[in-house]
Protein backbone atom coordinates (compact mmCIF):
# COMPACT_ATOMS: atom_id res chain seq x y z
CA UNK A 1 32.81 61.97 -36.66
CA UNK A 2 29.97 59.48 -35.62
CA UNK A 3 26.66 59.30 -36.99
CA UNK A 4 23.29 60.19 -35.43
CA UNK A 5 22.90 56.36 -36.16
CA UNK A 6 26.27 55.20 -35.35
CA UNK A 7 26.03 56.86 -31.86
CA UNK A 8 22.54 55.14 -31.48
CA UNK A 9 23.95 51.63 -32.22
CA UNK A 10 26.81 51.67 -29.85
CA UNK A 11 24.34 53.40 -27.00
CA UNK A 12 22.19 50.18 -27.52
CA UNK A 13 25.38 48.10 -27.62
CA UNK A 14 26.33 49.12 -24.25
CA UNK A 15 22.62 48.85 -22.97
CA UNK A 16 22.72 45.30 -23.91
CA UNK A 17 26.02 44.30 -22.50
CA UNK A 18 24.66 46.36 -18.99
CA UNK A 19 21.80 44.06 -19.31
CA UNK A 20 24.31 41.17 -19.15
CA UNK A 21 26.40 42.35 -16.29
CA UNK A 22 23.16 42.79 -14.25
CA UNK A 23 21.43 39.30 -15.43
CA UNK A 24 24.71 37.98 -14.42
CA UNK A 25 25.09 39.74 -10.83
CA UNK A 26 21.80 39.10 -10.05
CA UNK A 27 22.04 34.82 -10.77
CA UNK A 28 24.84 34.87 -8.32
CA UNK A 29 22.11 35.79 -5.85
CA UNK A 30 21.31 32.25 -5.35
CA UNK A 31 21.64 31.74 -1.27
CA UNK A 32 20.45 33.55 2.02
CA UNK A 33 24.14 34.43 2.43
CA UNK A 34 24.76 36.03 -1.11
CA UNK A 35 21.73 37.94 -0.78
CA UNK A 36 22.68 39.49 2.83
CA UNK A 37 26.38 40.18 1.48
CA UNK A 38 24.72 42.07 -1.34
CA UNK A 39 22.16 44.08 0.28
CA UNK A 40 25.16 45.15 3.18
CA UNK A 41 26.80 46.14 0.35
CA UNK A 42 24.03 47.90 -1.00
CA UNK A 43 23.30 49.59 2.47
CA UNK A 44 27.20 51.79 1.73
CA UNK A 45 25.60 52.57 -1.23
CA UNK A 46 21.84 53.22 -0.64
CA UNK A 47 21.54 56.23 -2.43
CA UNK A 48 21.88 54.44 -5.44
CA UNK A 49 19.12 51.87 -7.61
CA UNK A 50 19.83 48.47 -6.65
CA UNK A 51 20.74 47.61 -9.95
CA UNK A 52 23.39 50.11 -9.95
CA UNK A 53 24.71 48.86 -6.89
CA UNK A 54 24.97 45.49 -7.99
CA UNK A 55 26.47 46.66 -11.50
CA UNK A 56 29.07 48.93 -9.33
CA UNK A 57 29.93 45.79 -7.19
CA UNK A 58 30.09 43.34 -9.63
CA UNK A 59 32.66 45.50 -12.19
CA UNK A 60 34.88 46.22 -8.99
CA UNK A 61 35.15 42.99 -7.77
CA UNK A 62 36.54 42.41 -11.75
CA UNK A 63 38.78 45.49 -11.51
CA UNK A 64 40.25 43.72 -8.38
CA UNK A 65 41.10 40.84 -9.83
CA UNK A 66 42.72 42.11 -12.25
CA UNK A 67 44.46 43.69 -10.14
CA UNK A 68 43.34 47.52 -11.42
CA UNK A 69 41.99 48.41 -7.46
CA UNK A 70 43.44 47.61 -4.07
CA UNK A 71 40.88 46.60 -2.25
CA UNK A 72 37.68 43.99 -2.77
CA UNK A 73 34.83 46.94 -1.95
CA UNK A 74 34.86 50.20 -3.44
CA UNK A 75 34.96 53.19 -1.04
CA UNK A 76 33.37 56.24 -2.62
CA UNK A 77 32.16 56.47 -6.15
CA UNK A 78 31.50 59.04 -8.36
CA UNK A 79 31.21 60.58 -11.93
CA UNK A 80 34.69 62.01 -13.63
CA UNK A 81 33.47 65.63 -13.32
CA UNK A 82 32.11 65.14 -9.71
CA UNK A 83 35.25 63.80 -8.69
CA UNK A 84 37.21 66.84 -10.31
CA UNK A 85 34.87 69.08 -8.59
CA UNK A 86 36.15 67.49 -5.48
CA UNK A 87 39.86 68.36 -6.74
CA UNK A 88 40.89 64.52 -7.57
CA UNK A 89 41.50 63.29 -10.99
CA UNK A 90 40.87 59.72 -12.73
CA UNK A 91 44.35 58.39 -13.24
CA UNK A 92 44.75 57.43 -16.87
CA UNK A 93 43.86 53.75 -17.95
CA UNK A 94 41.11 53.15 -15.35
CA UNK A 95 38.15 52.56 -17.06
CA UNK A 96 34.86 53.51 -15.30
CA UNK A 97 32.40 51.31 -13.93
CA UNK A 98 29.21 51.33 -16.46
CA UNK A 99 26.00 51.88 -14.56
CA UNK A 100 22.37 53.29 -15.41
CA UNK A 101 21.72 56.81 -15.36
CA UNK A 102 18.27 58.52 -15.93
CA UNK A 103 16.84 60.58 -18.93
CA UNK A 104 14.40 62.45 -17.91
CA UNK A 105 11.81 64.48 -20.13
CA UNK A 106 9.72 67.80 -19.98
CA UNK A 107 5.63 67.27 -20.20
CA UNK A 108 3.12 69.88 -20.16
CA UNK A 109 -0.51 69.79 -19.76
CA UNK A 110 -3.69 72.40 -18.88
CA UNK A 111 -5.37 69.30 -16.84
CA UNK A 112 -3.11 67.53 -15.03
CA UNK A 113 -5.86 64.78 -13.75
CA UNK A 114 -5.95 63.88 -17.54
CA UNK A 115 -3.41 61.36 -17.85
CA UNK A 116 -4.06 61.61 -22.17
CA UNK A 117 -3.60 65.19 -21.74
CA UNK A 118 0.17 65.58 -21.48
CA UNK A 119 2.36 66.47 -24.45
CA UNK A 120 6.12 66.54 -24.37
CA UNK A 121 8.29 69.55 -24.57
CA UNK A 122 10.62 70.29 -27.29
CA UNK A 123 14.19 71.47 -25.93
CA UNK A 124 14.16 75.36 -25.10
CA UNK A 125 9.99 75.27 -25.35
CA UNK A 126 8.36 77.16 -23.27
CA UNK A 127 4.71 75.56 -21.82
CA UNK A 128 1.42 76.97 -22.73
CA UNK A 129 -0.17 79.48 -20.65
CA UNK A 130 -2.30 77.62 -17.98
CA UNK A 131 -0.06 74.40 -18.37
CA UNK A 132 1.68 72.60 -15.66
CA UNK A 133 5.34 71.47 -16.23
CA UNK A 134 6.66 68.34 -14.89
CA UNK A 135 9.65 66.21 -15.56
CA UNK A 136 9.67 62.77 -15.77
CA UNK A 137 11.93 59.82 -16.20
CA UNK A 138 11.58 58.22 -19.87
CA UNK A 139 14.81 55.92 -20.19
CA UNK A 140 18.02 55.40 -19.31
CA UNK A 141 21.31 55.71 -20.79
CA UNK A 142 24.92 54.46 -19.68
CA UNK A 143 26.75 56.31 -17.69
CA UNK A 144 30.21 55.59 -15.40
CA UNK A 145 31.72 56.00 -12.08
CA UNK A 146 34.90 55.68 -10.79
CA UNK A 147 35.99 54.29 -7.39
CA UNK A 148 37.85 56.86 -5.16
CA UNK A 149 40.80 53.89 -5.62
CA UNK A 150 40.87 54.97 -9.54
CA UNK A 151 41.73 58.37 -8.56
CA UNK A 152 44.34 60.45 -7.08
CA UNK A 153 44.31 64.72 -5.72
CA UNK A 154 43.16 66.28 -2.66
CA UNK A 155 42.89 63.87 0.77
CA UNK A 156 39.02 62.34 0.92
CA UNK A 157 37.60 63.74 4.35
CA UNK A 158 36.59 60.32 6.07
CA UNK A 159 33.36 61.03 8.68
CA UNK A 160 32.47 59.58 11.54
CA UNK A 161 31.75 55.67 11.14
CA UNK A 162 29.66 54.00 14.30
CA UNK A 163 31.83 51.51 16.67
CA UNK A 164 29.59 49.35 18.29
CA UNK A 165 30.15 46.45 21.13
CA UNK A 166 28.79 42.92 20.76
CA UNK A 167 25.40 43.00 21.49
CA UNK A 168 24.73 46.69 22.10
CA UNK A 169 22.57 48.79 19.98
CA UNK A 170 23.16 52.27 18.16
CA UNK A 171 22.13 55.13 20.19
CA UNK A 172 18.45 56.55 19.29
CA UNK A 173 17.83 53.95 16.90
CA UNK A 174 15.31 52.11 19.04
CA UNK A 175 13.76 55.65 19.57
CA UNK A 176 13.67 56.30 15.83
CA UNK A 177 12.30 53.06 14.93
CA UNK A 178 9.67 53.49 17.09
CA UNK A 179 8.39 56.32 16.30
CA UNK A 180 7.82 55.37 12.71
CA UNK A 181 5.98 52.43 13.81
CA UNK A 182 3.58 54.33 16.15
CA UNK A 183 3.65 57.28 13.36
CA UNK A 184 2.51 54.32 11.21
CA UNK A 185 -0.76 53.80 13.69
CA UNK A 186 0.87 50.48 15.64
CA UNK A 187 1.41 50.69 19.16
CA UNK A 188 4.94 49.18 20.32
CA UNK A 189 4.74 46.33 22.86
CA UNK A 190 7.70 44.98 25.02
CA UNK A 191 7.23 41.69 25.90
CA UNK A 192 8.94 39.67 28.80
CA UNK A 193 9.68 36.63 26.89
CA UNK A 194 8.96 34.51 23.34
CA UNK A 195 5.91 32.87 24.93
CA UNK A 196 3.73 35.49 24.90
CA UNK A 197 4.32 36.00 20.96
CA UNK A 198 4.47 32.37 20.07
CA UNK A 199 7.88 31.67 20.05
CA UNK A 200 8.62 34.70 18.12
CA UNK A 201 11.28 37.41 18.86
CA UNK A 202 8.70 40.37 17.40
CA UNK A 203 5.05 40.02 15.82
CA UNK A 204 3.23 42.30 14.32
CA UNK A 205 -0.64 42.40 14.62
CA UNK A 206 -2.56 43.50 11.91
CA UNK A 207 -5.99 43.62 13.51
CA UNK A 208 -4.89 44.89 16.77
CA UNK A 209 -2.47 47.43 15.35
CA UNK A 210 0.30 45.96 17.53
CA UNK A 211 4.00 45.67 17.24
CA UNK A 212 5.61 43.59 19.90
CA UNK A 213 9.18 42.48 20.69
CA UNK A 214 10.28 40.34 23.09
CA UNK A 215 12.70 41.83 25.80
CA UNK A 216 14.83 39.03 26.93
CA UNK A 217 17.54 39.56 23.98
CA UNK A 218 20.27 41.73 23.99
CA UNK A 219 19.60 45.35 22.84
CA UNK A 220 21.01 44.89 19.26
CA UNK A 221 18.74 41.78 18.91
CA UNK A 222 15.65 43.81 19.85
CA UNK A 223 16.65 46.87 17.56
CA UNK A 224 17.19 44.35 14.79
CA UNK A 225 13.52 42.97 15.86
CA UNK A 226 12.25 46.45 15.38
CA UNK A 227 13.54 47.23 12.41
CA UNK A 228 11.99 44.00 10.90
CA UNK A 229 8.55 44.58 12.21
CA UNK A 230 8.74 47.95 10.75
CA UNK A 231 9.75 46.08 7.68
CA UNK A 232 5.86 44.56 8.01
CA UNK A 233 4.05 47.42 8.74
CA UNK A 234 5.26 49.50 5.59
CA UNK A 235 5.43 46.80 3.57
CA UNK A 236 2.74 44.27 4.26
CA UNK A 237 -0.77 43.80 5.58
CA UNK A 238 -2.97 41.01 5.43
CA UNK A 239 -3.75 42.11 1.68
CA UNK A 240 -0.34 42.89 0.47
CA UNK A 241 0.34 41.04 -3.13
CA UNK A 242 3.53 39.74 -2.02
CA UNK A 243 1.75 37.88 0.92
CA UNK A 244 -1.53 36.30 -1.24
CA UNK A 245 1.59 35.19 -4.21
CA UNK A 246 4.13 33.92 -1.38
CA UNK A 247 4.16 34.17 2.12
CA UNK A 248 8.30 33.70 1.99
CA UNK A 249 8.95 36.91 0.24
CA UNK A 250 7.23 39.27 3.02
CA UNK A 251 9.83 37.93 5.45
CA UNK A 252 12.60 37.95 2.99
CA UNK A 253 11.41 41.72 2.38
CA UNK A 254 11.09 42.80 6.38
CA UNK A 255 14.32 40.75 6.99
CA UNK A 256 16.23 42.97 3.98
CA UNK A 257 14.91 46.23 5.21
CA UNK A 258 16.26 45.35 8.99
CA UNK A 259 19.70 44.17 7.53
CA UNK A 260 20.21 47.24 5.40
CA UNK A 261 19.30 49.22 8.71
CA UNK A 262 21.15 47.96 10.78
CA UNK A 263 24.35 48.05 8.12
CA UNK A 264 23.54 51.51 7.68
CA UNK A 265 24.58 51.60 11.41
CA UNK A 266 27.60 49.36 11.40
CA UNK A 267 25.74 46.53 13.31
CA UNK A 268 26.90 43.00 12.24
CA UNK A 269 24.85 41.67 10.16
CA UNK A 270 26.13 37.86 10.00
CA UNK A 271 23.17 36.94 12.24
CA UNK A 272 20.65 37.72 9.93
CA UNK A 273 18.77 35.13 8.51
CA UNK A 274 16.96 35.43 4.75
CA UNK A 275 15.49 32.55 2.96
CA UNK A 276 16.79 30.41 0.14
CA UNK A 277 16.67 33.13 -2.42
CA UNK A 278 16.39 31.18 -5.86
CA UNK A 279 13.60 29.06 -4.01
CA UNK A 280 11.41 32.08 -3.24
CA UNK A 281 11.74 33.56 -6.20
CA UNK A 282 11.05 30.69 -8.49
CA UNK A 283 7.57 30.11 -6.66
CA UNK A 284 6.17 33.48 -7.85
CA UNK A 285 3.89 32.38 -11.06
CA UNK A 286 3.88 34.02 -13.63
CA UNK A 287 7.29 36.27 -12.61
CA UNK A 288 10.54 35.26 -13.82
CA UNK A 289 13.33 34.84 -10.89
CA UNK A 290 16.09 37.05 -11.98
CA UNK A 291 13.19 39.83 -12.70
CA UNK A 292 11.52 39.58 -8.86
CA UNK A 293 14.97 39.78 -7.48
CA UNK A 294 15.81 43.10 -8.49
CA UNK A 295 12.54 44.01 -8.28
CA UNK A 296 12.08 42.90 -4.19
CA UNK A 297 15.82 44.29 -4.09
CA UNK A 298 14.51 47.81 -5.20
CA UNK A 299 11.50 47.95 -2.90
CA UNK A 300 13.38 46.40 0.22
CA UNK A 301 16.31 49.76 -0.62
CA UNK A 302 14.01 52.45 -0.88
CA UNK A 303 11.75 51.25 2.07
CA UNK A 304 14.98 50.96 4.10
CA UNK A 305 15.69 54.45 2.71
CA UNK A 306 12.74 56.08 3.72
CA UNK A 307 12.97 54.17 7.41
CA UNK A 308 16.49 56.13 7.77
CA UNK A 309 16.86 59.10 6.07
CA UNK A 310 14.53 60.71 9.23
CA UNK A 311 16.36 58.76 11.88
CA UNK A 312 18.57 61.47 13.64
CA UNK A 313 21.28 58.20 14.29
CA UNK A 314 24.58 57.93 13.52
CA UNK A 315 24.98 55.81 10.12
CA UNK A 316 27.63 54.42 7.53
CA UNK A 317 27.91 57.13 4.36
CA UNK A 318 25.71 56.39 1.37
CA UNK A 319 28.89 55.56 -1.27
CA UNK A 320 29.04 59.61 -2.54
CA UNK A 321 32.22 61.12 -1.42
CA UNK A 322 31.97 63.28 1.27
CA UNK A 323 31.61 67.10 0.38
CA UNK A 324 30.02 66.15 -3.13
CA UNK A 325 26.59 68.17 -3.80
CA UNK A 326 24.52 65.62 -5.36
CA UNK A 327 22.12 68.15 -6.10
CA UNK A 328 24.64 69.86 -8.76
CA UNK A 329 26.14 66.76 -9.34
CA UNK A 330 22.15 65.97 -10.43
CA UNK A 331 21.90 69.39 -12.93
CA UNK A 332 25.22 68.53 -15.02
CA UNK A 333 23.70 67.36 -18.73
CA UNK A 334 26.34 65.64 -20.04
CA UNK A 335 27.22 67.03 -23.97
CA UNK A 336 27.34 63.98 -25.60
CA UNK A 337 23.76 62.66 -24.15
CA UNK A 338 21.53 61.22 -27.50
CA UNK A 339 18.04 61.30 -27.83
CA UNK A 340 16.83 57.56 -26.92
CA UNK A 341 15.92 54.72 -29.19
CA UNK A 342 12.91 54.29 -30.98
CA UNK A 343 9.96 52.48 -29.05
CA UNK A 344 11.11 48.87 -29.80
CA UNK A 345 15.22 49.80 -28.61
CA UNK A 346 13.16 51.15 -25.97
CA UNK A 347 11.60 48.17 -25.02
CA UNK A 348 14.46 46.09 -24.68
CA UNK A 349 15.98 48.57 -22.18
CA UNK A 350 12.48 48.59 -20.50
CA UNK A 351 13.94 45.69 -17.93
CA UNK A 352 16.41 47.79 -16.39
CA UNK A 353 14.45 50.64 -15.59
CA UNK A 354 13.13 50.73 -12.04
CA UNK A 355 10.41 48.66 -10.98
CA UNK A 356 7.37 50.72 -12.57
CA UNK A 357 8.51 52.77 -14.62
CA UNK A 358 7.70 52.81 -18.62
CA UNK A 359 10.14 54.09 -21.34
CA UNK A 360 8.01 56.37 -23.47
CA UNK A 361 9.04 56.95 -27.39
CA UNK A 362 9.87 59.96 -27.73
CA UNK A 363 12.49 61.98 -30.53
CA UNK A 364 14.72 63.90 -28.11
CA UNK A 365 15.40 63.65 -24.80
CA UNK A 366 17.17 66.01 -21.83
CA UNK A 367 19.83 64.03 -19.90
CA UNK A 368 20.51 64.65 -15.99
CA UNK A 369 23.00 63.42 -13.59
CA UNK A 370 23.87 59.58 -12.01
């Protein structure tokens, strides 16, 4: 049987070689093109970290070539236990694909507003009376999913999936987008033509609290527009950080967030056009390329997240089989979860956490869901 240590090392073995797979993914991300193909991608499978998504996509593309899966782009993915709960099984010999799951932690404190004032939680400890519980992420760990390819059992339910015409738009998305822009305090504009907005197909006004798109463009065009003026408003301003370190990364961002909508929405997204990725990102100072990529792909996901989880539209699933309940899915605390590294393992792990969050060294930590 494994040691405590023994289990430790080959945790931080696998950590490592995730860190590898997701440098690696993330270098490919050198052109306008490879960037749009991964965030459609990442737009069937919004509901999970960036990083994740490009560590899923990169391991099946590999598992296709070797011929292991049929097809180029996974389906459905899912854990082996949430895929049994759906009554399929992993057929033997197909590895999983190794992606980043959370470890979360217990903290307690009588004065919440004191940041110094939380303490962590032992397992089965009860808080203080007076104290405030709340969990937090600490680490990660690695986990694996399987493709719904790798599996075999009970026929996968396949939903609706929007058909769209050339040049039409999906139905309430204009509405929808709207909305959230005026929720946001900008008033929508419809413009008769690109001369009013200097040559622009949408510009959005900062001091005037004005979004306006031009209406001589075919409905998808102008629900594209939207989207990427949205894009602005929640993202930008005149005193945004990405906008005083490089000007190219706010439209790279608002461009990202209206191609992941409008994949969400089976729109075609081959007219989209993002910026020389490996130029924008080495410009940043002080920020190193591979870093601000996953970063600005992480912030352009869950901004394009919280644009359409509200939008009552008809949209692409989110890469979880249908009929899965995340939320249990979430509770299952796998048995062989290990407390995490010491603080300097944990600082070498510290890049692949999302953007923000800090590992914090702690003995022994609880373990939820992918």
């Amino acid at each position: 049987m494994a040691t405590r240590q023994e289990a430790r090392h080959a945790r931080e073995a696998k950590l490592d070689e995730l860190h590898e797979k997701l440098t690696g993914a993330v270098e490919r991300l050198v052109s306008g093109p490879d960037w749009a193909r991964a965030l459609a991608f990442a737009a069937r499978f919004r509901s999970r970290s960036f990083n994740n998504t490009l560590l899923i996509w990169v391991q099946h593309q590999g598992a296709y070539e070797q011929g292991r899966v049929p097809e180029p782009f996974p389906s459905y993915v899912a854990g082996y236990k949430q895929w049994q709960a759906l009554g399929r099984q992993v057929e033997k010999g197909q590895p999983g694909y190794q992606i980043l799951a959370p470890v979360t932690g217990r903290f307690a404190s009588a004065d919440p507003a004191d940041a110094d004032s939380w303490r962590r939680l032992g397992k089965g400890e009860r808080p203080r009376a007076g104290e405030v519980v709340r969990s937090k992420m600490v680490g990660v760990r690695p986990a694996y999913v399987w493709d719904a390819s790798q599996t075999t059992g009970d026929p996968i339910p396949e939903p609706p999936v929007p058909r769209l015409l050339e040049g039409e738009a999906p139905a309430g998305l204009w509405d929808g987008l709207a909305a959230q822009v005026e929720a946001a305090g900008f008033a929508v504009l419809r413009v008769p033509h690109e001369g009013m907005i200097h040559g622009a197909n949408g510009m959005t006004d900062y001091t005037a609290n004005t979004v306006a798109v031009r209406e001589n463009m075919d409905p998808a065009a102008q629900v594209k527009t939207l989207a990427h003026e949205l894009g602005h408003v929640l993202l930008h301003g005149p005193d945004a950080e990405a906008a005083r370190q490089h000007r190219g990364i706010g439209e790279v961002e608002a461009e990202s967030v209206a191609l992941m909508i409008g994949a969400a929405h089976g729109m075609d997204t081959s007219g989209y056009t993002i910026p020389y990725v490996s130029t924008w990102a080495a410009r940043v100072d002080g920020k190193e390329p591979v870093e601000l990529v996953k970063a600005t792909g992480e912030r352009v996901r869950k901004t394009a997240l919280a644009i359409l989880d509200p939008l009552d539209t008809a949209q692409v699933g989110d890469g979880a089989p249908p009929g899965l309940d995340r939320d249990a899915a979430n509770r299952e605390t796998p048995a062989d979860v290990q407390p995490v590294p010491e603080p300097a393992p944990l600082r070498q792990v510290a890049s692949l956490l999302e953007p923000g969050v800090r590992p914090v060294p702690v003995p022994a930590l609880d373990g939820r869901g992918l």
